[in-house]
PDB file of N, CA and C in Angstrom:
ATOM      1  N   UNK A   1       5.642   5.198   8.518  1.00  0.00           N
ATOM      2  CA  UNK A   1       4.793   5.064   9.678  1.00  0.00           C
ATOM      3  C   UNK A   1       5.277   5.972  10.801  1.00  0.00           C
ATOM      4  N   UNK A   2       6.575   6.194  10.946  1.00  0.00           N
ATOM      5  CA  UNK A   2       7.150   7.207  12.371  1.00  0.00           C
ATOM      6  C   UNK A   2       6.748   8.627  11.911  1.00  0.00           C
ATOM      7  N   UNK A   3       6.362   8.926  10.737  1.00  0.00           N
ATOM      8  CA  UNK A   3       5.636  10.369  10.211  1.00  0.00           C
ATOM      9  C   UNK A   3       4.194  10.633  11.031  1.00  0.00           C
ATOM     10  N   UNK A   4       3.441   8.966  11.057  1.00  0.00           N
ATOM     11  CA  UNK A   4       1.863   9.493  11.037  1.00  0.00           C
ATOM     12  C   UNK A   4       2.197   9.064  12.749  1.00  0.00           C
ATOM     13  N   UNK A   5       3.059   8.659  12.932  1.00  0.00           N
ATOM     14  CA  UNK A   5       2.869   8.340  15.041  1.00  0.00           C
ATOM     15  C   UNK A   5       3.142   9.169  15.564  1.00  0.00           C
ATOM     16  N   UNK A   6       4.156  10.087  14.712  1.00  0.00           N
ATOM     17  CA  UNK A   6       4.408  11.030  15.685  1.00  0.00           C
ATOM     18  C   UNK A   6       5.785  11.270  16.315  1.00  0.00           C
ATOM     19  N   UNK A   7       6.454  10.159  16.182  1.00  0.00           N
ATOM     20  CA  UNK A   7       7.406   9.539  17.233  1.00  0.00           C
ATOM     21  C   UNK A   7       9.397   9.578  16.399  1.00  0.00           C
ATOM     22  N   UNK A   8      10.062  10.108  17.225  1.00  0.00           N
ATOM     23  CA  UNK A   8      11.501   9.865  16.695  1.00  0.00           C
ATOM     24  C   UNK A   8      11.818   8.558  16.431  1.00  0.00           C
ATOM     25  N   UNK A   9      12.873   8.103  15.755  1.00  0.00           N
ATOM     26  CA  UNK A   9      13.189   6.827  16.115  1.00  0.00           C
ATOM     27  C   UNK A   9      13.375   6.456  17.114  1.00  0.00           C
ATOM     28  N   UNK A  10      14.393   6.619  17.830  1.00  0.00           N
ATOM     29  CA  UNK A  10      14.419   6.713  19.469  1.00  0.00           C
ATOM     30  C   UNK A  10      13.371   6.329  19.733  1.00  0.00           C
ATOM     31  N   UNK A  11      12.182   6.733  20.003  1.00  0.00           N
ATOM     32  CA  UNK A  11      11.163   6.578  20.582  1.00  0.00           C
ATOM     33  C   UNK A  11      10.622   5.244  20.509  1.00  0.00           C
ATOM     34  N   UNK A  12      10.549   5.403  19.056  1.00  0.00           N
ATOM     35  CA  UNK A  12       9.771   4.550  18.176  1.00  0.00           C
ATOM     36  C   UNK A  12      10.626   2.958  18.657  1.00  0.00           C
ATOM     37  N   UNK A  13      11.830   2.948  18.545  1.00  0.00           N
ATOM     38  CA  UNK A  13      12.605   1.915  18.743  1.00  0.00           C
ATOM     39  C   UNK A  13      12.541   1.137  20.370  1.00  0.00           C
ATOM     40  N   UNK A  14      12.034   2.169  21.004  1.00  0.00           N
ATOM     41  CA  UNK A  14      11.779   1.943  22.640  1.00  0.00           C
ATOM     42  C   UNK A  14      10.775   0.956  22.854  1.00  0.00           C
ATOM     43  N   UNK A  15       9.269   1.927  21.748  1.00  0.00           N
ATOM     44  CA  UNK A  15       8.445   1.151  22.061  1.00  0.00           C
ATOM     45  C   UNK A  15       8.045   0.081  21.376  1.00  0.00           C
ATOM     46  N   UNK A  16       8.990  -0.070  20.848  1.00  0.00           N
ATOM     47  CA  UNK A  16       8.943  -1.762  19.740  1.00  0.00           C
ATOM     48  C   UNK A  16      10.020  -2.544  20.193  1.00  0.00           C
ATOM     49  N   UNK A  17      10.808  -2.507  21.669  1.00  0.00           N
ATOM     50  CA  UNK A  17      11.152  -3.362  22.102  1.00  0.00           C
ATOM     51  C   UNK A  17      12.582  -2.838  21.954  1.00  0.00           C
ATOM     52  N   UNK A  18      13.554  -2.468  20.790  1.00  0.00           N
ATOM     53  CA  UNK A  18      14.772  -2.839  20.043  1.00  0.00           C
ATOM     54  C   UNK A  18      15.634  -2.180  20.701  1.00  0.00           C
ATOM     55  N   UNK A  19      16.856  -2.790  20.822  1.00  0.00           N
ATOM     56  CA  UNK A  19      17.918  -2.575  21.632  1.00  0.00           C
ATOM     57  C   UNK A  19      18.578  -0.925  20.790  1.00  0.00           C
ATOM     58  N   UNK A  20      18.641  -0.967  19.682  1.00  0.00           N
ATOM     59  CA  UNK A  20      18.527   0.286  19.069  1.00  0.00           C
ATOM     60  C   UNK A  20      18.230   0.772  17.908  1.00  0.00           C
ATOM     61  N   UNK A  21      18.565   1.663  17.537  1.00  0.00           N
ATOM     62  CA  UNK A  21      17.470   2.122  16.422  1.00  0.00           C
ATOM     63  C   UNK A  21      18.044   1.911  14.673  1.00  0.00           C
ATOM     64  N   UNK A  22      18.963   0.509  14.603  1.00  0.00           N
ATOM     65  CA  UNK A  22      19.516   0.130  13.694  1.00  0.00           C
ATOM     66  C   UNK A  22      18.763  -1.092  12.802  1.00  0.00           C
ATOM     67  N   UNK A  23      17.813  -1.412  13.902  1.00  0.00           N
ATOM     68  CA  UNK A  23      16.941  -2.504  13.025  1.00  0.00           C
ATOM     69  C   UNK A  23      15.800  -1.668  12.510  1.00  0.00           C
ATOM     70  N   UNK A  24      15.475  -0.473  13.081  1.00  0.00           N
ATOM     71  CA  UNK A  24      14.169   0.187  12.994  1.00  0.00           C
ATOM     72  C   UNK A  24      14.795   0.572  11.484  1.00  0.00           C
ATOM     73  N   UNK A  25      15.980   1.240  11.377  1.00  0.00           N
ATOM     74  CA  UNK A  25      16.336   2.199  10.553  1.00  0.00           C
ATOM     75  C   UNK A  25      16.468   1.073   9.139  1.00  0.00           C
ATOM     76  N   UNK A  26      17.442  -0.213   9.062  1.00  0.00           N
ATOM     77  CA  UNK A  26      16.835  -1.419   8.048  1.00  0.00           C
ATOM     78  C   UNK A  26      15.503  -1.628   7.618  1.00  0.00           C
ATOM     79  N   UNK A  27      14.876  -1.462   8.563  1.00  0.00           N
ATOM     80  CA  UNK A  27      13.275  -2.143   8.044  1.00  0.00           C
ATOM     81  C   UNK A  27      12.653  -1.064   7.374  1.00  0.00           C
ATOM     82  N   UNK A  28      13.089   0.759   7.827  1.00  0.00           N
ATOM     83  CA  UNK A  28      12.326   2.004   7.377  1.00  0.00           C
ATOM     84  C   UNK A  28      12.694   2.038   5.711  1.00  0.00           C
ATOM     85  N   UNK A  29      14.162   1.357   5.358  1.00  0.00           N
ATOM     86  CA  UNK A  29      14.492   1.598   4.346  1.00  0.00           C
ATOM     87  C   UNK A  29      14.646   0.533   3.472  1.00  0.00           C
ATOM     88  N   UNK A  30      13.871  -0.238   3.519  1.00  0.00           N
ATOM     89  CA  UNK A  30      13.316  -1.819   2.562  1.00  0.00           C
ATOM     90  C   UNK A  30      14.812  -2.977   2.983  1.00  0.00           C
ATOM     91  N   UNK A  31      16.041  -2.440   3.998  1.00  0.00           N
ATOM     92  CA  UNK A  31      17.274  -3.638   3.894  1.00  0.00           C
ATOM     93  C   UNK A  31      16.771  -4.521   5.118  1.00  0.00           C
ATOM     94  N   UNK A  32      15.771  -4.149   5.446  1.00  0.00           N
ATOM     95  CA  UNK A  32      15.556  -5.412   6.459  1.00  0.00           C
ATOM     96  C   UNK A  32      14.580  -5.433   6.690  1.00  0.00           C
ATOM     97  N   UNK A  33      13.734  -6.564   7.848  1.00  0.00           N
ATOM     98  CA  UNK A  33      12.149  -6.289   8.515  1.00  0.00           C
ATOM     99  C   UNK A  33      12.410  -6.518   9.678  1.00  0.00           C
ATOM    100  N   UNK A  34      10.789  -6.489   9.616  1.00  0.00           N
ATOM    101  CA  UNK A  34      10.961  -7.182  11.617  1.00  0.00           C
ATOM    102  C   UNK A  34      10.048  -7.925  12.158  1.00  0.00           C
ATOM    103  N   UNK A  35       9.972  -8.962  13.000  1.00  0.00           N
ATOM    104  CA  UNK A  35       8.933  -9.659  13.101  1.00  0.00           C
ATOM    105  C   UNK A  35       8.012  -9.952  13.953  1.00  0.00           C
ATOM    106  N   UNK A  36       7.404 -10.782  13.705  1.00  0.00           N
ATOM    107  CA  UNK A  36       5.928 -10.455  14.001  1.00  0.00           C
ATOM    108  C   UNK A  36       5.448 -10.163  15.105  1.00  0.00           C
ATOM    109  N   UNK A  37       6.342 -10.406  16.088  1.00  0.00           N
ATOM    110  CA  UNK A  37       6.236 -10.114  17.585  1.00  0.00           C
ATOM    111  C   UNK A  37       6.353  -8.364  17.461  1.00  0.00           C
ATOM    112  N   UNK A  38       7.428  -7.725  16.534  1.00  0.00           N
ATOM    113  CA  UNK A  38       7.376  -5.724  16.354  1.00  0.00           C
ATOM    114  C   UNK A  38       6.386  -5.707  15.816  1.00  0.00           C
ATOM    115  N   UNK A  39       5.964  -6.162  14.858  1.00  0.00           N
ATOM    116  CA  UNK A  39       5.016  -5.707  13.631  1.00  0.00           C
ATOM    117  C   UNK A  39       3.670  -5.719  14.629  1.00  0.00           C
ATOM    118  N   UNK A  40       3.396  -6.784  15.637  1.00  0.00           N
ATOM    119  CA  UNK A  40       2.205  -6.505  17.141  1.00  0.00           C
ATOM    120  C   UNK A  40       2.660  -5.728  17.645  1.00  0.00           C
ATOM    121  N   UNK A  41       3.125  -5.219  18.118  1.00  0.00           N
ATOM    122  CA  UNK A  41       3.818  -3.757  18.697  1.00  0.00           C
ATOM    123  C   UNK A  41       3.620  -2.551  18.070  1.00  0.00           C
ATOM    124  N   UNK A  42       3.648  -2.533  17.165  1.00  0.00           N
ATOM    125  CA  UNK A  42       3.565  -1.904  15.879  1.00  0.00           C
ATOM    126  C   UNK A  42       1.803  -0.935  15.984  1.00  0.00           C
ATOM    127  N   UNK A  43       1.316  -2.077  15.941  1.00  0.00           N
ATOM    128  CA  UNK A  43      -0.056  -2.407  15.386  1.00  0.00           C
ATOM    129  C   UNK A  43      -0.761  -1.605  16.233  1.00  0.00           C
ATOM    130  N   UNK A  44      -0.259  -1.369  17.526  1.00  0.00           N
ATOM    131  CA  UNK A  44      -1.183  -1.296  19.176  1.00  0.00           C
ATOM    132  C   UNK A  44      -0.500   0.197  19.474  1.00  0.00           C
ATOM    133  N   UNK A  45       0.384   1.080  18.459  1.00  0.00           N
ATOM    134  CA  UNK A  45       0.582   1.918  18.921  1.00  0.00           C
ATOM    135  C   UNK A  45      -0.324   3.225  17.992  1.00  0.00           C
ATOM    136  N   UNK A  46      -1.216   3.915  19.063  1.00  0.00           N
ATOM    137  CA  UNK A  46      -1.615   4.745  18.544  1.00  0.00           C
ATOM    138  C   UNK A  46      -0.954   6.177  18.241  1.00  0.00           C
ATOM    139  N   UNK A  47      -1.640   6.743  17.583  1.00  0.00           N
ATOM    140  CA  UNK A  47      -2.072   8.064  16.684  1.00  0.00           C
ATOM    141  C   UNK A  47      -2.336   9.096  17.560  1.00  0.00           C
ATOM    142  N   UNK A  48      -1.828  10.045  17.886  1.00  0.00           N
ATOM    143  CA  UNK A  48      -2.452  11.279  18.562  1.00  0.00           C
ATOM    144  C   UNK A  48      -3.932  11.463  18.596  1.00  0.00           C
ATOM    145  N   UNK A  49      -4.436  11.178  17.530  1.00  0.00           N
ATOM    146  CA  UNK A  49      -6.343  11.141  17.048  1.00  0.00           C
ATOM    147  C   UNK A  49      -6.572   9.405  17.611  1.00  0.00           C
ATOM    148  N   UNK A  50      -5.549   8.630  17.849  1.00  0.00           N
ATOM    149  CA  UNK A  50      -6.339   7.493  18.575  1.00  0.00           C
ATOM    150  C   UNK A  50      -6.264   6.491  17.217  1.00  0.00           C
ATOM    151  N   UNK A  51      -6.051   6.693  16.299  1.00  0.00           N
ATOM    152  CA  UNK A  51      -5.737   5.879  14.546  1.00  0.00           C
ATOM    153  C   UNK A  51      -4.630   5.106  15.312  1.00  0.00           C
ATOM    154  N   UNK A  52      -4.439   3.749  14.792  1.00  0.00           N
ATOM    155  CA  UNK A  52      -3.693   2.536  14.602  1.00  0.00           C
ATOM    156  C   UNK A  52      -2.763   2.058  13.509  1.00  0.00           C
ATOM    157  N   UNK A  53      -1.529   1.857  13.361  1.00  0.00           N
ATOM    158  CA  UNK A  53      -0.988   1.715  12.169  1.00  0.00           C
ATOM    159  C   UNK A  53      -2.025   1.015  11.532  1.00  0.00           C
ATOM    160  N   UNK A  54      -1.821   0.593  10.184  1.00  0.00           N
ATOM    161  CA  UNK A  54      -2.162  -0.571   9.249  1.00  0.00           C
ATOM    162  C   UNK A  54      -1.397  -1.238   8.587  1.00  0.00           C
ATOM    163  N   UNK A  55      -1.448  -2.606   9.338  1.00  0.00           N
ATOM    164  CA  UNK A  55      -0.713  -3.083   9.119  1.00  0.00           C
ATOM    165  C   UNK A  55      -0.475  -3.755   7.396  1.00  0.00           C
ATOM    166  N   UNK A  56      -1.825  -3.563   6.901  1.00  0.00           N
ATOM    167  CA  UNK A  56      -1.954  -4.317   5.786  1.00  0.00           C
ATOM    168  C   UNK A  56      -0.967  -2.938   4.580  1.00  0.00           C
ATOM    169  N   UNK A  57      -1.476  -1.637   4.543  1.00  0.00           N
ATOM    170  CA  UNK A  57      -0.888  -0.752   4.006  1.00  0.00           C
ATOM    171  C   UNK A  57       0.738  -0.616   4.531  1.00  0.00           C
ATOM    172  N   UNK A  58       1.275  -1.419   5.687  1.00  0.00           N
ATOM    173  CA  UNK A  58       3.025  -1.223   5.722  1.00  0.00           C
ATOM    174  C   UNK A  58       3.720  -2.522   5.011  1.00  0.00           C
ATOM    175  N   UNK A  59       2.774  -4.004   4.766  1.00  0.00           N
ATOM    176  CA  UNK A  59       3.013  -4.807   3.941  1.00  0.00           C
ATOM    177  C   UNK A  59       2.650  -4.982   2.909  1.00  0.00           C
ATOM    178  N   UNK A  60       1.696  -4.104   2.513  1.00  0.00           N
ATOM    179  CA  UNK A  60       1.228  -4.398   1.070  1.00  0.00           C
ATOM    180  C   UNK A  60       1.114  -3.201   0.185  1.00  0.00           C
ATOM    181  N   UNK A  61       1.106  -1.839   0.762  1.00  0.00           N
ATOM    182  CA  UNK A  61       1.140  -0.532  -0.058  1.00  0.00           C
ATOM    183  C   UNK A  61      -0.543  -0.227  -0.207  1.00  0.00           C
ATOM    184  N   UNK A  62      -1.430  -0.843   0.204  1.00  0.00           N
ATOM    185  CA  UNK A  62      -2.619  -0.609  -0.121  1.00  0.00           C
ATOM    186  C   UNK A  62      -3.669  -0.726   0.834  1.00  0.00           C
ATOM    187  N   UNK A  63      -4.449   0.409   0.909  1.00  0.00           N
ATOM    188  CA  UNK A  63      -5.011   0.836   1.984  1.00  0.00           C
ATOM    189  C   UNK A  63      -4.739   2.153   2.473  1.00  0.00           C
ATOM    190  N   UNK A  64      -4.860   3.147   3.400  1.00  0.00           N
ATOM    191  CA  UNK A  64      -4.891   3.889   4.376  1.00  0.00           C
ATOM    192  C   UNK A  64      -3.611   3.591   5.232  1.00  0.00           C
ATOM    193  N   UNK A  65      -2.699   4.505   5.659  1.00  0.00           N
ATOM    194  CA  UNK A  65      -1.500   4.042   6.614  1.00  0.00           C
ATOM    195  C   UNK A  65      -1.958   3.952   7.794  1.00  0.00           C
ATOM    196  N   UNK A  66      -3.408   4.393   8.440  1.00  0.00           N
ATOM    197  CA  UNK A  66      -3.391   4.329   9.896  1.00  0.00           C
ATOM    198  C   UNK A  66      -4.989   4.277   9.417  1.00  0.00           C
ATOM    199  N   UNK A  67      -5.472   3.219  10.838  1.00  0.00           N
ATOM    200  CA  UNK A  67      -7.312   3.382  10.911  1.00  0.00           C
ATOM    201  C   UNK A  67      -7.553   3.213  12.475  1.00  0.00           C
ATOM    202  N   UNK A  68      -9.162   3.457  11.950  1.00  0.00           N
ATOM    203  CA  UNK A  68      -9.498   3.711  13.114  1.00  0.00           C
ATOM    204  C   UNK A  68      -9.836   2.464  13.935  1.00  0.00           C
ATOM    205  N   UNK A  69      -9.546   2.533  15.076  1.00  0.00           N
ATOM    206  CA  UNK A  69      -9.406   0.805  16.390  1.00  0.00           C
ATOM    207  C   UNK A  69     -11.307   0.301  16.340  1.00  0.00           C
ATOM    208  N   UNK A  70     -11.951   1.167  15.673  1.00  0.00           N
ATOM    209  CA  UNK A  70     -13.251   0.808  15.943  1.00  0.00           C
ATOM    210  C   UNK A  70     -13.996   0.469  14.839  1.00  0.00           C
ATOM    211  N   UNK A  71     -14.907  -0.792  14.721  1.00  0.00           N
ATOM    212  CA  UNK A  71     -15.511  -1.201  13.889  1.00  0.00           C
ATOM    213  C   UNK A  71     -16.481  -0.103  13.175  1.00  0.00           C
ATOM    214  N   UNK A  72     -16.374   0.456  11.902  1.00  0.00           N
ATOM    215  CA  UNK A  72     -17.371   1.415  11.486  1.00  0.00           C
ATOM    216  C   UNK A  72     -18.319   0.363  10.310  1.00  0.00           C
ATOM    217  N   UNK A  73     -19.598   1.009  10.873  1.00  0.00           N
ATOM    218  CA  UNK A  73     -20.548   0.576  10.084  1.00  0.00           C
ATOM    219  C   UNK A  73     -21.408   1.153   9.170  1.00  0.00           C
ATOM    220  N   UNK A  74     -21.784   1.137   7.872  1.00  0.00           N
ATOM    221  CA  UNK A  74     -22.151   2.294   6.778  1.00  0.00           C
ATOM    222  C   UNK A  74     -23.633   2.158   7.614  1.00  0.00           C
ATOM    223  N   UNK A  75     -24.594   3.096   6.641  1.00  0.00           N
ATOM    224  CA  UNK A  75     -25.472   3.309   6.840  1.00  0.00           C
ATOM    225  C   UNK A  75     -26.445   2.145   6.379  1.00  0.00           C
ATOM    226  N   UNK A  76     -26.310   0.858   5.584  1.00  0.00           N
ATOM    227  CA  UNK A  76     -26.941   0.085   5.650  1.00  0.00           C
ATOM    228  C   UNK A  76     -26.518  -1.232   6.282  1.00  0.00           C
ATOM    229  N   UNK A  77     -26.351  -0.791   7.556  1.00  0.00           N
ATOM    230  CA  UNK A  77     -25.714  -1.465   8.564  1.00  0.00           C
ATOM    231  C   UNK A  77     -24.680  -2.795   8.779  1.00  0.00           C
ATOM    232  N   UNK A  78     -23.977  -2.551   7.293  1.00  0.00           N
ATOM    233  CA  UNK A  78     -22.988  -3.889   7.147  1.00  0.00           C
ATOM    234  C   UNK A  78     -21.411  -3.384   7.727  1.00  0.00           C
ATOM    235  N   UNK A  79     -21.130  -4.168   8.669  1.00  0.00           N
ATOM    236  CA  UNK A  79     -19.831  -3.530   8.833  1.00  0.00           C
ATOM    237  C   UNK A  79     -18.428  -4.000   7.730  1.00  0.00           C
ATOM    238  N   UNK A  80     -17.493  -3.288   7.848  1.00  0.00           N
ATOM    239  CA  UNK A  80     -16.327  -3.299   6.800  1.00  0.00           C
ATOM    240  C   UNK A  80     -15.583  -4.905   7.379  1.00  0.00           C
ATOM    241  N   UNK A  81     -15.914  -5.596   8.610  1.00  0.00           N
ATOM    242  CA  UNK A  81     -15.498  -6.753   8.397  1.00  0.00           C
ATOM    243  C   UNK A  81     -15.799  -7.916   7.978  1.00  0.00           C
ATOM    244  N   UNK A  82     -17.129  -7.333   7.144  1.00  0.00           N
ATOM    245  CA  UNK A  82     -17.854  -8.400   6.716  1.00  0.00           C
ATOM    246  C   UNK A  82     -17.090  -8.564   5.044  1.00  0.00           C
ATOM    247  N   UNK A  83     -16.407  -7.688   5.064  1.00  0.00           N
ATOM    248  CA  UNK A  83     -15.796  -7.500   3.535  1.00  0.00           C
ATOM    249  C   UNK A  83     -14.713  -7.827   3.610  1.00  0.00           C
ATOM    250  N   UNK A  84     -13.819  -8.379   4.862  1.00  0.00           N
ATOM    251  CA  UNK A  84     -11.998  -9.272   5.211  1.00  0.00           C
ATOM    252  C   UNK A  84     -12.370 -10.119   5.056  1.00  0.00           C
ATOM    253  N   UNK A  85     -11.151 -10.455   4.260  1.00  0.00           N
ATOM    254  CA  UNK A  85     -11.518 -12.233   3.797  1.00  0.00           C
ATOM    255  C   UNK A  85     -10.738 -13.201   5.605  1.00  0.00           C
ATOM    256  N   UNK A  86     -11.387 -14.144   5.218  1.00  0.00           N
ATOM    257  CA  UNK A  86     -11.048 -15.186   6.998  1.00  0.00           C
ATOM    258  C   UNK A  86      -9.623 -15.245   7.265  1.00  0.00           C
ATOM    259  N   UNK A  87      -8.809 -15.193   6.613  1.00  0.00           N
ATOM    260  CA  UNK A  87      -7.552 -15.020   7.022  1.00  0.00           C
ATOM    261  C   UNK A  87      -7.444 -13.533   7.479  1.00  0.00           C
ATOM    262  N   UNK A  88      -7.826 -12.190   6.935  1.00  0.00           N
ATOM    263  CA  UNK A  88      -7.579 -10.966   7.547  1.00  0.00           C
ATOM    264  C   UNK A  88      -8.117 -10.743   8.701  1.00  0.00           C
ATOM    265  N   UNK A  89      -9.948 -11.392   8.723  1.00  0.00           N
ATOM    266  CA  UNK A  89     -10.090 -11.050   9.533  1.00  0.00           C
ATOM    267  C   UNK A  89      -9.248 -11.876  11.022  1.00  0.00           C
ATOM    268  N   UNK A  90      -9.194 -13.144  11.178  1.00  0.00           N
ATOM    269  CA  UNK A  90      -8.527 -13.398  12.084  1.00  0.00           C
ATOM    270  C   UNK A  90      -7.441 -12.866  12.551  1.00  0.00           C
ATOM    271  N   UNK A  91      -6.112 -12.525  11.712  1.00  0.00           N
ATOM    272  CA  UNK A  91      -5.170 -11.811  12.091  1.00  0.00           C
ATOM    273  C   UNK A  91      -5.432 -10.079  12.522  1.00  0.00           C
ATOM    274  N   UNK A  92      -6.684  -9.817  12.252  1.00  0.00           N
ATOM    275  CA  UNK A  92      -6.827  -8.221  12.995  1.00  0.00           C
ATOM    276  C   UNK A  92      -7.415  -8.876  14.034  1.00  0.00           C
ATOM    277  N   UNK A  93      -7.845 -10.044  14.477  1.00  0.00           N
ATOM    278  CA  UNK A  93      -8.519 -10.212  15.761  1.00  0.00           C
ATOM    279  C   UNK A  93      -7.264 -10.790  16.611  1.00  0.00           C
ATOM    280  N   UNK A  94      -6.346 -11.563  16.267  1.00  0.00           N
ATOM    281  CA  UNK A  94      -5.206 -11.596  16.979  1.00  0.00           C
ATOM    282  C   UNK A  94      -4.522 -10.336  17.155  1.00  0.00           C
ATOM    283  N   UNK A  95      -4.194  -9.527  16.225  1.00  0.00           N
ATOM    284  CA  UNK A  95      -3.163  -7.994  16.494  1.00  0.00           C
ATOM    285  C   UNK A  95      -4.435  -7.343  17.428  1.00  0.00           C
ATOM    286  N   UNK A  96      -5.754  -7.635  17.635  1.00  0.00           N
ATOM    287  CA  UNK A  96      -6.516  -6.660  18.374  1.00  0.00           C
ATOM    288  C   UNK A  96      -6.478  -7.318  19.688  1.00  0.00           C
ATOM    289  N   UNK A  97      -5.904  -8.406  19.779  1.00  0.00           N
ATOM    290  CA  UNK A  97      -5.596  -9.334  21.024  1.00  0.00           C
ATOM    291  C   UNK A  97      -7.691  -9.628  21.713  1.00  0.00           C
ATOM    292  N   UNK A  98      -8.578  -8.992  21.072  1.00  0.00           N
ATOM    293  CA  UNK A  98      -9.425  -8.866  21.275  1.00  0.00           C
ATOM    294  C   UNK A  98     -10.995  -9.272  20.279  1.00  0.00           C
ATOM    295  N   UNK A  99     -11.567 -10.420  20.570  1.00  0.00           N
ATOM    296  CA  UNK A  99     -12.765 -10.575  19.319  1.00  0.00           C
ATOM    297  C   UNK A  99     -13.741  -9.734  18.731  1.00  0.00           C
ATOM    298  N   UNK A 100     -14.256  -9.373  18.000  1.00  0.00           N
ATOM    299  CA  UNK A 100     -15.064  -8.720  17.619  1.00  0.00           C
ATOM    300  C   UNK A 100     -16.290  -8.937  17.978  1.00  0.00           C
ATOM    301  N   UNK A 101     -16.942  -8.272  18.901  1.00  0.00           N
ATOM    302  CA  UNK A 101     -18.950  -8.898  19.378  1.00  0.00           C
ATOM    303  C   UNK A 101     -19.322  -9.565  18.362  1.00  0.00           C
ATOM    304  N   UNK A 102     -19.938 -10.869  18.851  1.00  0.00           N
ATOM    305  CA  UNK A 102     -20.356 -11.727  17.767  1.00  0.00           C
ATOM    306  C   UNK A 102     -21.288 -11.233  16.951  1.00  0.00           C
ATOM    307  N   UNK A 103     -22.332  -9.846  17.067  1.00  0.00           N
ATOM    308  CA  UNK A 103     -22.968  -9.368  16.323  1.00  0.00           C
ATOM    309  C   UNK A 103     -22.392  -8.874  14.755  1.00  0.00           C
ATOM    310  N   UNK A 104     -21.060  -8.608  14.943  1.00  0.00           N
ATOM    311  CA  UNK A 104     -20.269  -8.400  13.840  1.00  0.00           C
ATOM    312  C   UNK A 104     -19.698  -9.186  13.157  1.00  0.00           C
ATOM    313  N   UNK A 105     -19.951 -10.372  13.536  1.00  0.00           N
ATOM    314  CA  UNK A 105     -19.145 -11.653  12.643  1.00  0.00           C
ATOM    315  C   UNK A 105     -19.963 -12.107  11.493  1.00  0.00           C
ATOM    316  N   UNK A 106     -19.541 -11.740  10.583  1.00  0.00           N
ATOM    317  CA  UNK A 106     -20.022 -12.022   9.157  1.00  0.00           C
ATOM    318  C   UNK A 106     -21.870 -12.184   8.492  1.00  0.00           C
ATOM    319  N   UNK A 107     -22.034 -11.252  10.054  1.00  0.00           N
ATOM    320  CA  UNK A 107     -23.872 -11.440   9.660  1.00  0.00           C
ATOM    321  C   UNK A 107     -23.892 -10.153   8.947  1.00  0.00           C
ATOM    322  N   UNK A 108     -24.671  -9.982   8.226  1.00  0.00           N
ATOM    323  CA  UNK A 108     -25.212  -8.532   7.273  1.00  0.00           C
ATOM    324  C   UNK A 108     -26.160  -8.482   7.761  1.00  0.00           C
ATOM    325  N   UNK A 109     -26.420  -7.227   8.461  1.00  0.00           N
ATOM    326  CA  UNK A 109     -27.829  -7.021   9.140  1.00  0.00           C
ATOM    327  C   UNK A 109     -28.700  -6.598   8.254  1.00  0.00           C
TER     328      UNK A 109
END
């Protein structure tokens, strides 16, 4: 993830709170993690292009490493959160500290 942000450790360690860059450097290399209070920290730091980690691709390997902060909708107007199951979607609405317009909540237009 400090590849697609952009950011040194140093940096990176600043803006995730950590006194220094020894927990960052555990968690980069599978001997440790960090919790959920970094991993929100994490989440909210953008991308030079404005992309968001993902959080699901730094815990699970699957997915995209960074997306975009904005709901995209295909051309037959269903958005991609109609396809998170209720546990994902809630936890991207907590890491987004922000709800999704109720127009987007699980209606298929």
């Amino acid at each position: 993830m400090q590849v697609h942000l952009e950011l040194s450790l140093k940096e990176l360690a600043e803006r995730l709170q950590l006194a220094s860059t020894s927990t960052l450097r555990k968690a980069l290399s599978g001997k440790g993690g960090m919790d959920i209070e970094r991993l929100q920290l994490l989440a909210a730091i953008p991308t030079r292009s404005g992309a968001l980690p993902n959080l699901d691709w730094l815990l699970t390997g699957r997915g995209p490493p960074t997306i975009s902060p904005y709901i995209e909708t295909n051309t037959k107007g269903v958005t991609w959160a109609n396809w998170l199951s209720d546990e994902k979607l809630q936890a991207l609405r907590v890491l987004t500290s922000s709800p999704f317009p109720a127009s987007h909540d699980r209606a298929i237009k």
